[in-house]
Protein backbone atom coordinates (compact mmCIF):
# COMPACT_ATOMS: atom_id res chain seq x y z
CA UNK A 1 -0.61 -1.17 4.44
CA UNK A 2 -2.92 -1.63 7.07
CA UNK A 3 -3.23 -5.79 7.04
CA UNK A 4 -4.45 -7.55 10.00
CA UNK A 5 -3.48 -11.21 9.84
CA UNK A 6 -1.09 -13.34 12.33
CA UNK A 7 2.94 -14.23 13.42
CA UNK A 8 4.10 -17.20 13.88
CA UNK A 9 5.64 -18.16 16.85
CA UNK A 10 7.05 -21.28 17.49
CA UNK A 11 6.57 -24.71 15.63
CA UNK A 12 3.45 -24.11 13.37
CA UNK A 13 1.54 -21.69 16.40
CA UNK A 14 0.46 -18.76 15.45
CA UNK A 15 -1.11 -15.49 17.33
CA UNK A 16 -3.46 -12.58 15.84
CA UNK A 17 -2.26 -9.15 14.80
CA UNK A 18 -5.45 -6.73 15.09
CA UNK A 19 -8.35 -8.33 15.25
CA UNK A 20 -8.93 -10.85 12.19
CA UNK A 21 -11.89 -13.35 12.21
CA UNK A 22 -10.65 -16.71 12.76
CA UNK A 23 -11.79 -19.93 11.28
CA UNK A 24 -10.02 -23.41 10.08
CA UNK A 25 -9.56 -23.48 6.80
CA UNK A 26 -8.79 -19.74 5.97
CA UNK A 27 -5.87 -19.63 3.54
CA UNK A 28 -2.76 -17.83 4.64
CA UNK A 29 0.20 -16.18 2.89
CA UNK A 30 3.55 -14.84 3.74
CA UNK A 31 7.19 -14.50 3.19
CA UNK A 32 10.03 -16.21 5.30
CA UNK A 33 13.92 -16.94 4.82
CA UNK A 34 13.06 -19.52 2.40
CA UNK A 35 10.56 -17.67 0.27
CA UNK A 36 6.90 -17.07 0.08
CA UNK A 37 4.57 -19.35 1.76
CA UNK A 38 1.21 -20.20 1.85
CA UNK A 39 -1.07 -22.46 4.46
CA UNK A 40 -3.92 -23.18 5.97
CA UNK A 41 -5.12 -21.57 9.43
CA UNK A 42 -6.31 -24.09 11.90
CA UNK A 43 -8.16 -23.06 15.17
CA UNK A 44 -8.50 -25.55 18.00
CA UNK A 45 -11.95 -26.38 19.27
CA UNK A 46 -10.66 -27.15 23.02
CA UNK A 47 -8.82 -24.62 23.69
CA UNK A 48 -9.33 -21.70 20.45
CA UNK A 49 -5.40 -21.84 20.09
CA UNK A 50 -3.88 -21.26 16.83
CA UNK A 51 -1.81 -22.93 14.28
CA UNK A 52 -0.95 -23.16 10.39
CA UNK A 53 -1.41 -26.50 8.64
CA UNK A 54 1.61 -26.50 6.19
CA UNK A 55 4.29 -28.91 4.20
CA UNK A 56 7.50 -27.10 6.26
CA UNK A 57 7.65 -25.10 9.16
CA UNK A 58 7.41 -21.36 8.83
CA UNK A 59 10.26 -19.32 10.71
CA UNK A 60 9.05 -18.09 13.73
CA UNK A 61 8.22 -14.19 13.57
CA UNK A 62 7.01 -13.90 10.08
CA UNK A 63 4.09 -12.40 9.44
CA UNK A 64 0.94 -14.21 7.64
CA UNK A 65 -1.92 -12.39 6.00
CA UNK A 66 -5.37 -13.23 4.72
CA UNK A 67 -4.25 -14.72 0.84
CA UNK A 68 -5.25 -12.38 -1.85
CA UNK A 69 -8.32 -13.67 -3.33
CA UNK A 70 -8.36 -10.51 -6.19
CA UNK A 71 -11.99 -10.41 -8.22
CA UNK A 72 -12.47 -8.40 -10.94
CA UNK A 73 -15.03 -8.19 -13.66
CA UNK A 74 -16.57 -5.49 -16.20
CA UNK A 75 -18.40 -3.93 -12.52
CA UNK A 76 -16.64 -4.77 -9.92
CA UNK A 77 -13.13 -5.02 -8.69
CA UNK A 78 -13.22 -7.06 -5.02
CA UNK A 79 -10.00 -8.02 -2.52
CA UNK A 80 -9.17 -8.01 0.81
CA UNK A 81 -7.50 -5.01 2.13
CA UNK A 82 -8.92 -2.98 -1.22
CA UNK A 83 -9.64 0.04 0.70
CA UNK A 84 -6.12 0.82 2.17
CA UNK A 85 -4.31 -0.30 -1.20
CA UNK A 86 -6.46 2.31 -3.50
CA UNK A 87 -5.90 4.69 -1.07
CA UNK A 88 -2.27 4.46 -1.31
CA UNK A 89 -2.77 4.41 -5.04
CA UNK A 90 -5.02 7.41 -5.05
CA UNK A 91 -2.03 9.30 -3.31
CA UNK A 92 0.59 7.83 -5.44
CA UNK A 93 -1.46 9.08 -8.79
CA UNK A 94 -1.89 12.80 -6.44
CA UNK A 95 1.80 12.36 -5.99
CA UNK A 96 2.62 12.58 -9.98
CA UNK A 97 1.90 16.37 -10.50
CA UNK A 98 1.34 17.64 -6.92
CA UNK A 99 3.20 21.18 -6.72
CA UNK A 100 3.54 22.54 -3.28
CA UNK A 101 1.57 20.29 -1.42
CA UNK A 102 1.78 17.40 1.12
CA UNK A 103 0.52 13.51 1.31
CA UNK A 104 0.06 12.51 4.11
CA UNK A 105 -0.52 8.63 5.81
CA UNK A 106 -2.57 8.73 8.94
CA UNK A 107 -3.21 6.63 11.50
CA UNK A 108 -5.60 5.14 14.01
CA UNK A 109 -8.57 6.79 12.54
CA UNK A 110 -10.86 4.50 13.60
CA UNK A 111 -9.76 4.39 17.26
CA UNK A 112 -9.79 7.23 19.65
CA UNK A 113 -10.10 9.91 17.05
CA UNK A 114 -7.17 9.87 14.66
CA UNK A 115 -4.43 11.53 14.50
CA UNK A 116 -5.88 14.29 11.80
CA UNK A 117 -5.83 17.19 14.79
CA UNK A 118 -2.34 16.20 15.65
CA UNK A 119 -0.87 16.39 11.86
CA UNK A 120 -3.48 19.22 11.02
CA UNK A 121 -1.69 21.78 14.11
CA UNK A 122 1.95 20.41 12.57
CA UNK A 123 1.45 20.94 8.94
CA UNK A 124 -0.08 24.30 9.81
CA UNK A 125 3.01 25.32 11.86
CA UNK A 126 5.53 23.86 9.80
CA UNK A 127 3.91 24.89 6.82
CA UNK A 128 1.39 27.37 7.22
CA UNK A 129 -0.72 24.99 4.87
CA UNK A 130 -4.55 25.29 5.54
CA UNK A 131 -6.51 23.47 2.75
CA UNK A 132 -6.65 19.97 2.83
CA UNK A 133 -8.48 17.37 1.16
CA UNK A 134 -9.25 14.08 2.85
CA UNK A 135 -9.58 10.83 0.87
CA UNK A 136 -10.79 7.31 2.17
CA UNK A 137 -12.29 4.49 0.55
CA UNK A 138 -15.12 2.65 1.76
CA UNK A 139 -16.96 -0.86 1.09
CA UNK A 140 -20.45 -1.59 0.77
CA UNK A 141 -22.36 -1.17 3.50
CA UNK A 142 -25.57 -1.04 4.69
CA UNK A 143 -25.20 2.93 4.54
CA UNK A 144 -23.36 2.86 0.91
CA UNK A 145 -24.77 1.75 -1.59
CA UNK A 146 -23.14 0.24 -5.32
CA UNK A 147 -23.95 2.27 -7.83
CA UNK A 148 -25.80 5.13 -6.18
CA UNK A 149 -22.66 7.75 -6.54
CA UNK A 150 -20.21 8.45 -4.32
CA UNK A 151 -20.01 9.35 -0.09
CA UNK A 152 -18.01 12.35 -0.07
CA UNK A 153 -17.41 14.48 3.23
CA UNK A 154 -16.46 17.90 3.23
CA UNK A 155 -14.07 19.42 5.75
CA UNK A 156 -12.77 22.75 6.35
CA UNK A 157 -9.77 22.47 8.23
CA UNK A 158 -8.60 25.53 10.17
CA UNK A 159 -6.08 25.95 13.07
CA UNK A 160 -5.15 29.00 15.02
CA UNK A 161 -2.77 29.50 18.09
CA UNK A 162 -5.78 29.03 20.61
CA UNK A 163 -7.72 26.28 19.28
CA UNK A 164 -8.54 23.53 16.41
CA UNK A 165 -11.49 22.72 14.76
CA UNK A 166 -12.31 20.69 12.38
């Protein structure tokens, strides 16, 4: 859920999905007709094309990712895409002995304001649900630190015929 990476086009070219960092040498990994793949991204100095440096050539339209690189030790559990894949998790658990409720997948939260309002005004209408809790996941960053407890953020979600607020 949630991976930015690359396709492959023709040959061994490749274009971005999203916006991923690009640099030579980045190890790739996907799945084609002929099984699971992995290679090598290559970026052209020139010209800042694309390509994969591989044994066989990858069918064209199949999706590569950033290769799972999965850390773990007696503090700290560290992979790409982490956030979005204990999220899912975290829902999945919710999922075991949630009684009247729904899980919900959003999208494009960090772009042009989500689409929480949008799903908030249909659950309430469809539903007349009007508690919600909202999980995410973050990294460290300079505003979170390891170890120093948890950022939580509260919402009260509330809709009514004439307006939304959040």
């Amino acid at each position: 859920m949630d991976n930015i990476g690359f396709h492959v086009r023709y040959e061994n070219e490749i274009v971005k999905i999203g916006g991923p960092k690009t640099v030579s040498g980045y190890k790739l990994a996907g799945t084609d007709s002929k099984g699971y793949v992995e290679c090598e991204l290559h970026v052209n100095e020139e010209d800042n094309s694309l390509s994969y440096q591989n044994s066989r050539l990858i069918d064209s339209g199949t999706a590569l990712s950033f290769k799972m690189n999965f850390r773990e030790d007696n503090q700290w559990v560290q992979s790409c895409y982490l956030d979005n894949r204990l999220r899912v998790y975290v829902a999945l658990k919710l999922a075991e002995t949630l009684e009247d409720g729904i899980i919900v997948f959003s999208c494009w939260e960090e772009h042009g304001g989500g689409s929480v309002p949008y799903l908030t005004k249909y659950i309430w209408e469809n539903y007349k649900i009007r508690q919600a809790l909202i999980a995410d996941i973050t990294w460290v960053t300079n505003g979170v630190q390891p170890g120093k407890g948890v950022a939580v953020f509260l919402a009260g979600l509330r809709y009514s015929e004439k307006n939304f607020y959040q």
